[in-house]
N, C-alpha and C. Protein backbone atom coordinates (compact mmCIF):
# COMPACT_ATOMS: atom_id res chain seq x y z
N UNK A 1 -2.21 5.99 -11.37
CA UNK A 1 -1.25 5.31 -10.53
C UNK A 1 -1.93 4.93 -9.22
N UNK A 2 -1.85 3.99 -8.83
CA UNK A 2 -2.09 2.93 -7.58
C UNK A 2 -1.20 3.46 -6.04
N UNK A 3 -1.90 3.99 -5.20
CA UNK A 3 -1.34 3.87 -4.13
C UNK A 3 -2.55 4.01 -2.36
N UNK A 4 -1.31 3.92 -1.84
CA UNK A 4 -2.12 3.70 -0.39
C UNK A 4 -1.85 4.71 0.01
N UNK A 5 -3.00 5.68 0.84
CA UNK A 5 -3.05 6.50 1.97
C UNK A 5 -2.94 5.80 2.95
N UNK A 6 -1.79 6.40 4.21
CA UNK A 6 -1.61 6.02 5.25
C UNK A 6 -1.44 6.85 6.56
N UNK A 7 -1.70 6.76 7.42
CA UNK A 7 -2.40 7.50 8.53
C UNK A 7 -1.35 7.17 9.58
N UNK A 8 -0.21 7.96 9.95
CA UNK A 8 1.00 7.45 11.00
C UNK A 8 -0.11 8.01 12.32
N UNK A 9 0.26 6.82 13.40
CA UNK A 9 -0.69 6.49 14.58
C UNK A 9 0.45 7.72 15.63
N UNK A 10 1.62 7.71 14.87
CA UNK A 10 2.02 8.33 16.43
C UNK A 10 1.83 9.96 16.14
N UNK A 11 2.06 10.32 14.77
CA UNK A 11 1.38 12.13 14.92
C UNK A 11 0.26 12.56 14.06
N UNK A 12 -0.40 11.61 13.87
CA UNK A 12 -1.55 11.58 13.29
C UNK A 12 -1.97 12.28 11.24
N UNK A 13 -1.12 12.50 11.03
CA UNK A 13 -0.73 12.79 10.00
C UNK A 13 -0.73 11.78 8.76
N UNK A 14 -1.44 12.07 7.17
CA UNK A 14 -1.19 10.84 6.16
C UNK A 14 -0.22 11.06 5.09
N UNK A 15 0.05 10.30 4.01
CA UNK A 15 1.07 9.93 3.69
C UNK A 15 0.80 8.47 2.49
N UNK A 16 1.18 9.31 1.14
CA UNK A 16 1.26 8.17 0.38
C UNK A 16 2.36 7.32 -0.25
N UNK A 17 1.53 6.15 -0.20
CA UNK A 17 2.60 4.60 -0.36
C UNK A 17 2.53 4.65 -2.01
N UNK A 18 2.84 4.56 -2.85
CA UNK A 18 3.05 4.41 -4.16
C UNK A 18 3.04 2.76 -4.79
N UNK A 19 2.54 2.31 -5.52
CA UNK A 19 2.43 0.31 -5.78
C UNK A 19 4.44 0.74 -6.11
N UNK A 20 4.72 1.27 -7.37
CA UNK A 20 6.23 1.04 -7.49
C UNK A 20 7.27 1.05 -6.26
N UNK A 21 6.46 1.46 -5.04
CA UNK A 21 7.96 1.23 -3.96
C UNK A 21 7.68 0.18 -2.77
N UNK A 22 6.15 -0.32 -3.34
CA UNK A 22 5.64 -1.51 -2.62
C UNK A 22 6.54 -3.10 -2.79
N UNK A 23 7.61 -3.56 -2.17
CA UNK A 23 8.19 -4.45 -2.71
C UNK A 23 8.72 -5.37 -0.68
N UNK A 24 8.89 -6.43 -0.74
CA UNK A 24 9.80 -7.11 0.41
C UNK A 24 11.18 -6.63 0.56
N UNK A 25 11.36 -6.57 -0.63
CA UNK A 25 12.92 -5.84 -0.75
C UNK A 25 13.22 -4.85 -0.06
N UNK A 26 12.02 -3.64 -0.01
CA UNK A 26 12.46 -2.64 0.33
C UNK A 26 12.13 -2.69 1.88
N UNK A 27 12.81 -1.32 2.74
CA UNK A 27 12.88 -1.12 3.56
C UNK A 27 11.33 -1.12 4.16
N UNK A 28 10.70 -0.93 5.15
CA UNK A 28 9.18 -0.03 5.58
C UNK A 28 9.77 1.22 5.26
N UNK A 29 8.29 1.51 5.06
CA UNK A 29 7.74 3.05 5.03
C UNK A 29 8.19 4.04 6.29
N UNK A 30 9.00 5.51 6.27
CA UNK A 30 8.94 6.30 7.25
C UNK A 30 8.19 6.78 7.22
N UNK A 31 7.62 8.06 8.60
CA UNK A 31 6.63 8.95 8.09
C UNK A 31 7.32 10.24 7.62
N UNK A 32 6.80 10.84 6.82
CA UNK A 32 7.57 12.09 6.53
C UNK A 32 7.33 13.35 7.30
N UNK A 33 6.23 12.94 8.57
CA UNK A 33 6.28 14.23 9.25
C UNK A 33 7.33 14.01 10.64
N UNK A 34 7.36 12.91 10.86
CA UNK A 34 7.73 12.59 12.23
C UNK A 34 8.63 11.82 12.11
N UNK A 35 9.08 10.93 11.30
CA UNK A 35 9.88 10.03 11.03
C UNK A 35 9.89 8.62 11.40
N UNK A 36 9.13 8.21 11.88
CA UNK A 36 8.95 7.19 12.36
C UNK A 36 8.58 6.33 11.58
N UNK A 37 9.38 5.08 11.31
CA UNK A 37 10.05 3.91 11.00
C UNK A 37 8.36 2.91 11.06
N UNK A 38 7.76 2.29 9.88
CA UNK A 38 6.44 1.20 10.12
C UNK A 38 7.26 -0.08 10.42
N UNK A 39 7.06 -0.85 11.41
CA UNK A 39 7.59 -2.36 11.58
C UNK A 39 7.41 -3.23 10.36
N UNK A 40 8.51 -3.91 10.38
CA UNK A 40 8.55 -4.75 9.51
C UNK A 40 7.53 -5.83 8.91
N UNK A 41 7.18 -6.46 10.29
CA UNK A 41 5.96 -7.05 10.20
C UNK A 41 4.90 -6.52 9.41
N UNK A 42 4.21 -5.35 10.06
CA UNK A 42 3.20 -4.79 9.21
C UNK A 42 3.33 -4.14 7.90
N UNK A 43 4.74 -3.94 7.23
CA UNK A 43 5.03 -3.71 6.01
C UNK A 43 4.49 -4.73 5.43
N UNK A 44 5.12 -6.04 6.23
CA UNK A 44 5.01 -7.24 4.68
C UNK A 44 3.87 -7.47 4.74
N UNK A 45 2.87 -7.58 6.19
CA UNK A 45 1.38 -7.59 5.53
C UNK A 45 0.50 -6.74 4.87
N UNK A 46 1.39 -5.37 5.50
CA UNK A 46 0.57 -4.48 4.08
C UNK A 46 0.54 -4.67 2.85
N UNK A 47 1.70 -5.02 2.59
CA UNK A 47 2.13 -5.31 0.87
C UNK A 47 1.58 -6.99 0.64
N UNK A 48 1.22 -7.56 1.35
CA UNK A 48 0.63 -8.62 0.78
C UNK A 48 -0.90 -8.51 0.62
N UNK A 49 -1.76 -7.66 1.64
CA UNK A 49 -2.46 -6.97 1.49
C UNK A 49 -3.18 -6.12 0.15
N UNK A 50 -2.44 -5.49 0.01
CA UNK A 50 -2.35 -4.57 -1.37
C UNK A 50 -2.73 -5.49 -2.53
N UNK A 51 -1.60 -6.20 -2.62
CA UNK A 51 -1.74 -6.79 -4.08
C UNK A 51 -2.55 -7.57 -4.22
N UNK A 52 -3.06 -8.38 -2.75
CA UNK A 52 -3.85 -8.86 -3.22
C UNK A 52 -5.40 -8.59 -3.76
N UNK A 53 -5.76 -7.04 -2.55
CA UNK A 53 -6.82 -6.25 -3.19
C UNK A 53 -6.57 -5.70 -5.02
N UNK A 54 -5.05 -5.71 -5.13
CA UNK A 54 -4.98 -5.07 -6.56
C UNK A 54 -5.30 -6.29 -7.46
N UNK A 55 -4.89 -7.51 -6.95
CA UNK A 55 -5.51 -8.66 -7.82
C UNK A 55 -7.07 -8.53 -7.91
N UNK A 56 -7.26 -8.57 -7.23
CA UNK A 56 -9.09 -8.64 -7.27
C UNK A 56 -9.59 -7.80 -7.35
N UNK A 57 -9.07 -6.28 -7.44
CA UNK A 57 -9.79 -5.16 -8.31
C UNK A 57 -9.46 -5.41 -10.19
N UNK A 58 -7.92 -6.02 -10.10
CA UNK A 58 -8.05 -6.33 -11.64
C UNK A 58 -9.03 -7.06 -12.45
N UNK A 59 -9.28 -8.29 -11.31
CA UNK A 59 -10.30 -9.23 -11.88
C UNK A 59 -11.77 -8.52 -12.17
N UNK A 60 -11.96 -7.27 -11.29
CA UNK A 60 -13.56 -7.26 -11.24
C UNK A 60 -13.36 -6.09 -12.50
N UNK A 61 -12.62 -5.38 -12.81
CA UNK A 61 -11.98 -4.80 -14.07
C UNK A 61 -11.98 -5.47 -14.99
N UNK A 62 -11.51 -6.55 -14.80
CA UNK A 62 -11.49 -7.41 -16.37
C UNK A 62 -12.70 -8.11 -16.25
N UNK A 63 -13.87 -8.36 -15.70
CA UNK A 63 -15.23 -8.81 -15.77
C UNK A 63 -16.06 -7.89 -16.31
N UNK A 64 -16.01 -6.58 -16.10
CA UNK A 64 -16.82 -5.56 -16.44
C UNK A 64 -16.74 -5.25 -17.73
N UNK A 65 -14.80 -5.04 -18.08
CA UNK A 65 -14.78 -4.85 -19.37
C UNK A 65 -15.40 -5.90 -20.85
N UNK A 66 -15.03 -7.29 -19.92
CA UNK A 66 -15.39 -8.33 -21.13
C UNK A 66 -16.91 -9.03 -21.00
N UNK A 67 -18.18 -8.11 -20.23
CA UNK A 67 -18.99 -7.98 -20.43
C UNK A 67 -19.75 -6.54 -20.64
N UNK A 68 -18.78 -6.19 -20.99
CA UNK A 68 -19.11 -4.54 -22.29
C UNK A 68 -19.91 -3.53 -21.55
């Protein structure tokens, strides 16, 4: 399973993002030590972020495999 470690800036503490709760739909991420709420903004570029590294780890995955 696919996810992001994340590092909350205000108590220094990490915290994983899971790809299944990675969506626009959803709310941002809290932290679970401190609670603090990630801005919206940087949600949606995280998650655009993400997938797009997950696109292009698929691709270099599917190059490796279909040259054996």
């Amino acid at each position: 399973m696919e996810y992001l470690k994340v590092k909350c800036r205000r108590c220094g503490n990490s915290f994983h993002l899971y790809n299944r709760d990675m969506s626009h739909e959803e709310k941002p991420p809290m932290c679970p030590h401190c609670l603090t709420r990630m801005d919206k903004t940087q949600w949606e570029r995280l998650i655009d972020a993400y997938f797009t590294f997950a696109e292009v780890n698929k691709n270099f995955r599917k190059y490796h495999t279909d040259r054996g």
